[in-house]
C-alpha atoms as a PDB file:
ATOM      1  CA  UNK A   1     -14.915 -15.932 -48.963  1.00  0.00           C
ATOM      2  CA  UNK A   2     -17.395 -18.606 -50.874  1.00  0.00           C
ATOM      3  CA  UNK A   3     -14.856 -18.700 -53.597  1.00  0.00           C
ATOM      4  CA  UNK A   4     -12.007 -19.579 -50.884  1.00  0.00           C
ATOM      5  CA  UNK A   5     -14.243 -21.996 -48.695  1.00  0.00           C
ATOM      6  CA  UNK A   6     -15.178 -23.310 -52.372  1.00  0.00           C
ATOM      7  CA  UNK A   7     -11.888 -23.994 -53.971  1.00  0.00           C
ATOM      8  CA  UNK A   8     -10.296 -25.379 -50.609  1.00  0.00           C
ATOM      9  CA  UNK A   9     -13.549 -28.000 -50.513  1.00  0.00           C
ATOM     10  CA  UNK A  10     -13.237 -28.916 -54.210  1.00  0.00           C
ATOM     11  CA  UNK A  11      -9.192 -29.155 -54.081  1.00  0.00           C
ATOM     12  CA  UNK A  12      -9.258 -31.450 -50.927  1.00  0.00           C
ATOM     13  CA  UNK A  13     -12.117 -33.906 -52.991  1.00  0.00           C
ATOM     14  CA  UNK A  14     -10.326 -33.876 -56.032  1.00  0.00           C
ATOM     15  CA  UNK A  15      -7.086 -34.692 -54.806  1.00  0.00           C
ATOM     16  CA  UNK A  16      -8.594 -37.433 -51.982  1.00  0.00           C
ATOM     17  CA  UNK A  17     -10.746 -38.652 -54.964  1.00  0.00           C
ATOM     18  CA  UNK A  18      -7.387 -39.148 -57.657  1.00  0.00           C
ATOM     19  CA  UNK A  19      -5.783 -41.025 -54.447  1.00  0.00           C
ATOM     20  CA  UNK A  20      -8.184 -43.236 -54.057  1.00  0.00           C
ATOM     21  CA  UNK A  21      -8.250 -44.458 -57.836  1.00  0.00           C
ATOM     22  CA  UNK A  22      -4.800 -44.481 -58.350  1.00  0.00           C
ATOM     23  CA  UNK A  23      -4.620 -46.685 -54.815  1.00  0.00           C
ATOM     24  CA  UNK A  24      -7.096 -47.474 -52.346  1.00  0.00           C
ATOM     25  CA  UNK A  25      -6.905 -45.841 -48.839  1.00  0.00           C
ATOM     26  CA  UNK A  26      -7.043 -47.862 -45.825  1.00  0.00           C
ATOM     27  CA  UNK A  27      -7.802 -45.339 -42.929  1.00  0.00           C
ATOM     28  CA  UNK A  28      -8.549 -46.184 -39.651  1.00  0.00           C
ATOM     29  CA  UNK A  29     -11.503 -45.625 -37.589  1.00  0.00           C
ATOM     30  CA  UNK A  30     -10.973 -43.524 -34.841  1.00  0.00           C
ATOM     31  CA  UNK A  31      -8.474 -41.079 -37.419  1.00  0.00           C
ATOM     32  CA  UNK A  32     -11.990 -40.291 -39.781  1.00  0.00           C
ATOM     33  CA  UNK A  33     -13.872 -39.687 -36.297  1.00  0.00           C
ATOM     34  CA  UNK A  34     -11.702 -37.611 -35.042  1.00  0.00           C
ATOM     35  CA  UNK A  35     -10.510 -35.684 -38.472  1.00  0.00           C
ATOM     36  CA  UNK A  36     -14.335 -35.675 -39.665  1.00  0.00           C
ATOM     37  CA  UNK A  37     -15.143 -33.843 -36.325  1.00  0.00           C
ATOM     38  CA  UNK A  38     -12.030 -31.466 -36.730  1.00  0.00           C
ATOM     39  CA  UNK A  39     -13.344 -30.482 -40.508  1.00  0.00           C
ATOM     40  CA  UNK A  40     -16.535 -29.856 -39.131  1.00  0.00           C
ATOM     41  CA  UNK A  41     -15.659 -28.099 -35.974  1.00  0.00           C
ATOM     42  CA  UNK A  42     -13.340 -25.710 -38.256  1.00  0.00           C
ATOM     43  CA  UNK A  43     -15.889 -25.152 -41.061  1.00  0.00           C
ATOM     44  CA  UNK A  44     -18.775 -24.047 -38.096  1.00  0.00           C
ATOM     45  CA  UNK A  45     -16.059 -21.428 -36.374  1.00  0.00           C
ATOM     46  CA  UNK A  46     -14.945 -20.338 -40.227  1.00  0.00           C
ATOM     47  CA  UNK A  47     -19.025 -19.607 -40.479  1.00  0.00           C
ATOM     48  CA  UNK A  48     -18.968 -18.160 -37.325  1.00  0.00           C
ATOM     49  CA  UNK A  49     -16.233 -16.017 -37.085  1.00  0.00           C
ATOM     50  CA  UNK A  50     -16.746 -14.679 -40.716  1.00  0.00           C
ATOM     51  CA  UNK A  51     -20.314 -13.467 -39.730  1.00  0.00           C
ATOM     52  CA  UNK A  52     -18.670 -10.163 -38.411  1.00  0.00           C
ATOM     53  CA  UNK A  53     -16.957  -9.614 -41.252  1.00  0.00           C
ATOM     54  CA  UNK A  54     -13.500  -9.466 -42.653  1.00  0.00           C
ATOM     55  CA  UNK A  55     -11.196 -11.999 -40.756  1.00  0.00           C
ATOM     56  CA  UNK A  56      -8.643 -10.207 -38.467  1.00  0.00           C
ATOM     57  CA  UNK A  57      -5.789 -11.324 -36.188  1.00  0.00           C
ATOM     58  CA  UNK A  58      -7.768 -12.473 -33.725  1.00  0.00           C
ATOM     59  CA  UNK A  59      -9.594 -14.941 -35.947  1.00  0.00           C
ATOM     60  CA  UNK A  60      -5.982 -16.033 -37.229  1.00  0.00           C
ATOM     61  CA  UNK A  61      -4.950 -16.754 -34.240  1.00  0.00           C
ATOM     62  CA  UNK A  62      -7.682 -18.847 -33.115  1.00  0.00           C
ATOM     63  CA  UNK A  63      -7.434 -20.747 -36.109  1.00  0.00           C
ATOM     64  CA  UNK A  64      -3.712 -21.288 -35.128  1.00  0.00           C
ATOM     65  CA  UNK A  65      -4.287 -21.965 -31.855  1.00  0.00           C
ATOM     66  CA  UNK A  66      -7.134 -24.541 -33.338  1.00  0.00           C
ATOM     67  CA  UNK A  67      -4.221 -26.166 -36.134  1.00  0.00           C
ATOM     68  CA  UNK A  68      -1.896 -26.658 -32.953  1.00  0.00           C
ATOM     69  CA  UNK A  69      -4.388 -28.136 -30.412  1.00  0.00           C
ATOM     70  CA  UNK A  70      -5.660 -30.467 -33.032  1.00  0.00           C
ATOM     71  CA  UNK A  71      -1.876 -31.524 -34.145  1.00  0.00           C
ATOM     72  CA  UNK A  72      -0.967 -32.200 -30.781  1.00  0.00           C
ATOM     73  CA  UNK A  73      -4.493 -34.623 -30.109  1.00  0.00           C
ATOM     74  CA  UNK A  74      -3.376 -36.000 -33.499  1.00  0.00           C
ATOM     75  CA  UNK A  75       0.405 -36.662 -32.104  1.00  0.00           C
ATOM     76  CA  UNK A  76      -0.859 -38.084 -29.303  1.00  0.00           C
ATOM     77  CA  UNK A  77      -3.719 -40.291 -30.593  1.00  0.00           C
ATOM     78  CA  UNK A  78      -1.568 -41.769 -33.195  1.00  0.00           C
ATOM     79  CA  UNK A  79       1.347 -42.566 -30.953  1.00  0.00           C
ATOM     80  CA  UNK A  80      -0.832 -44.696 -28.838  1.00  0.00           C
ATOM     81  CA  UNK A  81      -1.517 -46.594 -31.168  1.00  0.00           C
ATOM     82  CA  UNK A  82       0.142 -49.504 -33.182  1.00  0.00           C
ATOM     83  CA  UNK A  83      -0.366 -48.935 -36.711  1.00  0.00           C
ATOM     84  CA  UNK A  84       0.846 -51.141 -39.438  1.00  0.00           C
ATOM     85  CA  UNK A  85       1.520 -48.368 -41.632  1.00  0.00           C
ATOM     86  CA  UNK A  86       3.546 -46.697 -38.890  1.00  0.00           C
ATOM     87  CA  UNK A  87       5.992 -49.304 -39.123  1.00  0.00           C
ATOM     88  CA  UNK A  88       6.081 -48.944 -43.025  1.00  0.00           C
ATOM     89  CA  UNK A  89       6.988 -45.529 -42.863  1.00  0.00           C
ATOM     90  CA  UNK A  90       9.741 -46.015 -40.267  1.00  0.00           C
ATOM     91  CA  UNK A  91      11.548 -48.911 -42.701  1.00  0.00           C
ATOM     92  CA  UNK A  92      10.975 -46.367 -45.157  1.00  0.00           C
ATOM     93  CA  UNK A  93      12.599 -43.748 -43.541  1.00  0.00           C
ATOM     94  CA  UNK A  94      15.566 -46.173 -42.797  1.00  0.00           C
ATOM     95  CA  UNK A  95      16.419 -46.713 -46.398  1.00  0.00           C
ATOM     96  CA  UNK A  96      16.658 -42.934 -46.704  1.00  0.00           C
ATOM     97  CA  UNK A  97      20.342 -43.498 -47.266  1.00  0.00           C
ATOM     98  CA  UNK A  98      21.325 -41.557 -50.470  1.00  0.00           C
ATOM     99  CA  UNK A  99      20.516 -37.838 -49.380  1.00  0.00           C
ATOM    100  CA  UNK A 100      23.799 -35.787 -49.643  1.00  0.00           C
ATOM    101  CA  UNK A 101      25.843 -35.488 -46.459  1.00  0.00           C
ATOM    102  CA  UNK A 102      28.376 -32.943 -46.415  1.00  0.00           C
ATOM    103  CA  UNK A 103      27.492 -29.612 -46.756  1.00  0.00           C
ATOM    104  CA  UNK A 104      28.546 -28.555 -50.544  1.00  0.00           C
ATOM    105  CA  UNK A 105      26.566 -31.280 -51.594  1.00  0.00           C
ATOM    106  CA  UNK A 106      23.150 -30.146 -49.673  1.00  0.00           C
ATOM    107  CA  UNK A 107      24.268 -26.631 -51.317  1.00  0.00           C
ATOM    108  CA  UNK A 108      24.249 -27.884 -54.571  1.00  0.00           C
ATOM    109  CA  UNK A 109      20.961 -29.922 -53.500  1.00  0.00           C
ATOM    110  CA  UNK A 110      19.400 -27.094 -52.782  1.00  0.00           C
ATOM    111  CA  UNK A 111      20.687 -24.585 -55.202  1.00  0.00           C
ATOM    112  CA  UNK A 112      19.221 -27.150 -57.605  1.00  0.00           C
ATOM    113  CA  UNK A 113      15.806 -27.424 -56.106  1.00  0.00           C
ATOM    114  CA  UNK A 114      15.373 -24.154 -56.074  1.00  0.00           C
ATOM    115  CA  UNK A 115      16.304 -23.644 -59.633  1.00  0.00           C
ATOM    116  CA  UNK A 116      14.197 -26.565 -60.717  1.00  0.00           C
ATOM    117  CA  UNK A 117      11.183 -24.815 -58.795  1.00  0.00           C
ATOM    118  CA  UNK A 118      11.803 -21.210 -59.982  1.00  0.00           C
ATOM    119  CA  UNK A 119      11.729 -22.548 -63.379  1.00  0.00           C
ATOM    120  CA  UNK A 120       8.525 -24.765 -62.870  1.00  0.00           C
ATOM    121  CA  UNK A 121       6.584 -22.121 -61.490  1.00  0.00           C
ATOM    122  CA  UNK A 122       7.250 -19.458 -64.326  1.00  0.00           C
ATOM    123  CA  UNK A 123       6.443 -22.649 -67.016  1.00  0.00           C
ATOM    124  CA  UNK A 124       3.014 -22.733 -65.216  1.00  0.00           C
ATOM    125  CA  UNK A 125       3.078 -19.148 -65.092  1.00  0.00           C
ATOM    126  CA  UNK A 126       3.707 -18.461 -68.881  1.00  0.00           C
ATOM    127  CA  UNK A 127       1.324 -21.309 -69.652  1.00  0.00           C
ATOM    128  CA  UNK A 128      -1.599 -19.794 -67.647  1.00  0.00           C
ATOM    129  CA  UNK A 129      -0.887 -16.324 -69.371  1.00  0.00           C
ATOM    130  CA  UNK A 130      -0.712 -18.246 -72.390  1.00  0.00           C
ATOM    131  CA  UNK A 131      -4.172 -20.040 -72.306  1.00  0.00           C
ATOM    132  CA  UNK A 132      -5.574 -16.755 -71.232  1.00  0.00           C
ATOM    133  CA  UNK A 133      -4.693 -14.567 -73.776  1.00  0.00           C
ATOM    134  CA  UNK A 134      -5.326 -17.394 -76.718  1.00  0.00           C
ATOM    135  CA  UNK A 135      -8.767 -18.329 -75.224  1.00  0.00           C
ATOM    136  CA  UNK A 136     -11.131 -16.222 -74.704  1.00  0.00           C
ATOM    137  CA  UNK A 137     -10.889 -15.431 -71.387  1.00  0.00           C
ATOM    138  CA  UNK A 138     -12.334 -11.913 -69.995  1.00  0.00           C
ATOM    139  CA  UNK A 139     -10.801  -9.847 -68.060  1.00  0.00           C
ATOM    140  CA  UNK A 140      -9.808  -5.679 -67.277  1.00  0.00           C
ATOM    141  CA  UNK A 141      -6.691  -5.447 -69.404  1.00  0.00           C
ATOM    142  CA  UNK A 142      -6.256  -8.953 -71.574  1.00  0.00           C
ATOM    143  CA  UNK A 143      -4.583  -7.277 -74.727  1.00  0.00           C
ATOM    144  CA  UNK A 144      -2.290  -5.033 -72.542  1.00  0.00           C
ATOM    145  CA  UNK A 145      -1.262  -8.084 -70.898  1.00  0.00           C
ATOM    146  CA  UNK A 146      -0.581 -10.496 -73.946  1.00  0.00           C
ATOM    147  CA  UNK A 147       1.386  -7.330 -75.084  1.00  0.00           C
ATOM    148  CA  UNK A 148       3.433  -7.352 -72.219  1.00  0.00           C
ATOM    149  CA  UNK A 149       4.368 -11.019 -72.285  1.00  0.00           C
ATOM    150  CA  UNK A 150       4.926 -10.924 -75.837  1.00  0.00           C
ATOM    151  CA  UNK A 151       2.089 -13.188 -76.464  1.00  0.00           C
ATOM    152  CA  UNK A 152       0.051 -13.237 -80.225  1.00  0.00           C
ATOM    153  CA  UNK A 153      -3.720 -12.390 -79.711  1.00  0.00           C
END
Protein backbone atom coordinates (compact mmCIF):
# COMPACT_ATOMS: atom_id res chain seq x y z
CA UNK A 1 0.00 0.00 0.00
CA UNK A 2 3.18 2.58 0.45
CA UNK A 3 3.71 2.24 -3.22
CA UNK A 4 -0.14 3.25 -3.86
CA UNK A 5 -0.32 6.01 -1.03
CA UNK A 6 3.20 6.96 -2.72
CA UNK A 7 2.42 7.29 -6.35
CA UNK A 8 -1.12 8.94 -5.66
CA UNK A 9 0.97 11.73 -3.36
CA UNK A 10 3.70 12.22 -5.99
CA UNK A 11 1.08 12.25 -9.09
CA UNK A 12 -1.22 14.88 -7.34
CA UNK A 13 2.31 17.24 -6.66
CA UNK A 14 3.55 16.78 -9.93
CA UNK A 15 0.61 17.55 -11.79
CA UNK A 16 -0.50 20.66 -9.17
CA UNK A 17 3.23 21.66 -9.48
CA UNK A 18 3.25 21.68 -13.81
CA UNK A 19 -0.16 23.81 -13.28
CA UNK A 20 1.15 26.17 -11.42
CA UNK A 21 4.20 26.98 -13.84
CA UNK A 22 2.44 26.75 -16.84
CA UNK A 23 -0.31 29.32 -15.04
CA UNK A 24 -0.64 30.51 -11.68
CA UNK A 25 -3.57 29.26 -9.47
CA UNK A 26 -5.73 31.60 -7.73
CA UNK A 27 -7.64 29.46 -5.06
CA UNK A 28 -9.67 30.70 -2.55
CA UNK A 29 -9.46 30.53 1.09
CA UNK A 30 -12.03 28.72 2.61
CA UNK A 31 -11.72 25.87 -0.66
CA UNK A 32 -7.72 25.02 0.70
CA UNK A 33 -9.28 24.91 4.39
CA UNK A 34 -11.73 22.87 3.71
CA UNK A 35 -9.90 20.51 0.87
CA UNK A 36 -6.58 20.58 3.11
CA UNK A 37 -8.77 19.17 6.01
CA UNK A 38 -10.52 16.60 3.60
CA UNK A 39 -6.81 15.28 2.39
CA UNK A 40 -5.92 14.98 5.80
CA UNK A 41 -9.01 13.54 7.26
CA UNK A 42 -8.81 10.79 4.31
CA UNK A 43 -5.06 10.07 4.62
CA UNK A 44 -5.62 9.46 8.82
CA UNK A 45 -8.79 6.90 8.07
CA UNK A 46 -6.55 5.33 4.94
CA UNK A 47 -3.84 4.80 8.04
CA UNK A 48 -6.40 3.71 10.10
CA UNK A 49 -8.41 1.46 8.36
CA UNK A 50 -5.33 -0.24 6.67
CA UNK A 51 -3.93 -1.14 10.19
CA UNK A 52 -6.15 -4.36 10.09
CA UNK A 53 -5.04 -5.32 7.06
CA UNK A 54 -6.13 -5.80 3.52
CA UNK A 55 -8.92 -3.21 2.62
CA UNK A 56 -12.39 -4.87 2.25
CA UNK A 57 -15.89 -3.67 1.32
CA UNK A 58 -16.51 -2.15 4.25
CA UNK A 59 -13.51 0.15 4.02
CA UNK A 60 -14.72 0.90 0.30
CA UNK A 61 -17.65 1.89 1.27
CA UNK A 62 -16.71 4.23 3.86
CA UNK A 63 -14.44 5.78 1.60
CA UNK A 64 -17.50 6.22 -0.75
CA UNK A 65 -19.65 7.28 1.65
CA UNK A 66 -16.58 9.83 2.66
CA UNK A 67 -16.15 10.98 -1.52
CA UNK A 68 -20.06 11.69 -1.41
CA UNK A 69 -20.40 13.57 1.93
CA UNK A 70 -17.44 15.67 1.04
CA UNK A 71 -18.89 16.39 -2.71
CA UNK A 72 -22.04 17.38 -1.41
CA UNK A 73 -20.23 20.05 1.48
CA UNK A 74 -18.22 20.98 -1.64
CA UNK A 75 -21.64 21.58 -3.79
CA UNK A 76 -22.96 23.37 -1.23
CA UNK A 77 -20.05 25.58 -0.05
CA UNK A 78 -19.29 26.64 -3.49
CA UNK A 79 -22.82 27.52 -4.46
CA UNK A 80 -22.99 29.98 -1.70
CA UNK A 81 -20.66 31.65 -2.82
CA UNK A 82 -19.98 34.23 -5.67
CA UNK A 83 -16.94 33.30 -7.40
CA UNK A 84 -15.47 35.13 -10.28
CA UNK A 85 -14.33 32.10 -11.85
CA UNK A 86 -17.81 30.63 -11.54
CA UNK A 87 -19.03 33.06 -13.88
CA UNK A 88 -16.07 32.27 -16.32
CA UNK A 89 -16.94 28.85 -16.55
CA UNK A 90 -20.66 29.46 -17.14
CA UNK A 91 -19.74 31.97 -20.37
CA UNK A 92 -17.61 29.21 -21.16
CA UNK A 93 -20.02 26.70 -21.13
CA UNK A 94 -22.33 29.03 -23.25
CA UNK A 95 -20.03 29.12 -26.20
CA UNK A 96 -20.14 25.32 -26.16
CA UNK A 97 -21.98 25.62 -29.43
CA UNK A 98 -20.20 23.29 -31.96
CA UNK A 99 -20.73 19.76 -30.25
CA UNK A 100 -22.69 17.52 -32.74
CA UNK A 101 -26.46 17.46 -32.32
CA UNK A 102 -28.21 14.80 -33.98
CA UNK A 103 -27.57 11.51 -33.14
CA UNK A 104 -25.33 9.98 -36.18
CA UNK A 105 -23.14 12.68 -35.59
CA UNK A 106 -22.55 11.95 -31.62
CA UNK A 107 -22.15 8.22 -33.12
CA UNK A 108 -19.55 9.11 -35.26
CA UNK A 109 -18.22 11.43 -32.26
CA UNK A 110 -17.94 8.79 -30.29
CA UNK A 111 -16.99 5.96 -32.51
CA UNK A 112 -14.07 8.33 -33.14
CA UNK A 113 -13.09 8.95 -29.59
CA UNK A 114 -13.01 5.73 -28.87
CA UNK A 115 -10.85 4.78 -31.74
CA UNK A 116 -8.54 7.68 -31.10
CA UNK A 117 -8.24 6.32 -27.37
CA UNK A 118 -7.89 2.57 -28.18
CA UNK A 119 -5.13 3.53 -30.38
CA UNK A 120 -3.40 5.96 -27.82
CA UNK A 121 -3.40 3.60 -25.16
CA UNK A 122 -1.75 0.61 -27.14
CA UNK A 123 1.02 3.52 -28.53
CA UNK A 124 1.77 3.99 -24.76
CA UNK A 125 1.45 0.44 -24.33
CA UNK A 126 3.97 -0.69 -27.09
CA UNK A 127 6.20 2.18 -26.03
CA UNK A 128 6.40 1.06 -22.35
CA UNK A 129 7.11 -2.61 -23.58
CA UNK A 130 9.45 -1.04 -25.80
CA UNK A 131 11.65 0.93 -23.25
CA UNK A 132 11.52 -2.13 -21.13
CA UNK A 133 12.83 -4.63 -23.15
CA UNK A 134 15.66 -2.11 -24.79
CA UNK A 135 16.70 -0.83 -21.30
CA UNK A 136 17.67 -2.74 -18.90
CA UNK A 137 14.90 -3.17 -16.95
CA UNK A 138 14.54 -6.43 -14.57
CA UNK A 139 11.97 -8.36 -14.34
CA UNK A 140 10.52 -12.46 -14.16
CA UNK A 141 10.21 -13.09 -17.88
CA UNK A 142 11.81 -9.88 -19.95
CA UNK A 143 13.13 -11.98 -23.01
CA UNK A 144 9.88 -14.09 -23.20
CA UNK A 145 8.11 -10.94 -23.32
CA UNK A 146 10.18 -8.91 -26.00
CA UNK A 147 9.67 -12.29 -27.88
CA UNK A 148 6.16 -12.06 -27.71
CA UNK A 149 5.82 -8.48 -28.88
CA UNK A 150 8.23 -9.00 -31.50
CA UNK A 151 10.61 -6.66 -29.93
CA UNK A 152 14.81 -6.92 -30.68
CA UNK A 153 16.73 -7.49 -27.34
Amino acid sequence: MGNIVGSNIGNILLILGMCAVICPMVVQPLALRRDGLVVVLASLLFIGLSFGGALGRIDAGIFLAGLVGYLVWAYISESRQHVPAAEMHASEAEEMTKLPTTGWMIAIALVVGLGMLIGGSQLLLFGAIGLACHGHFRGGNRLNHCRRWHIAT
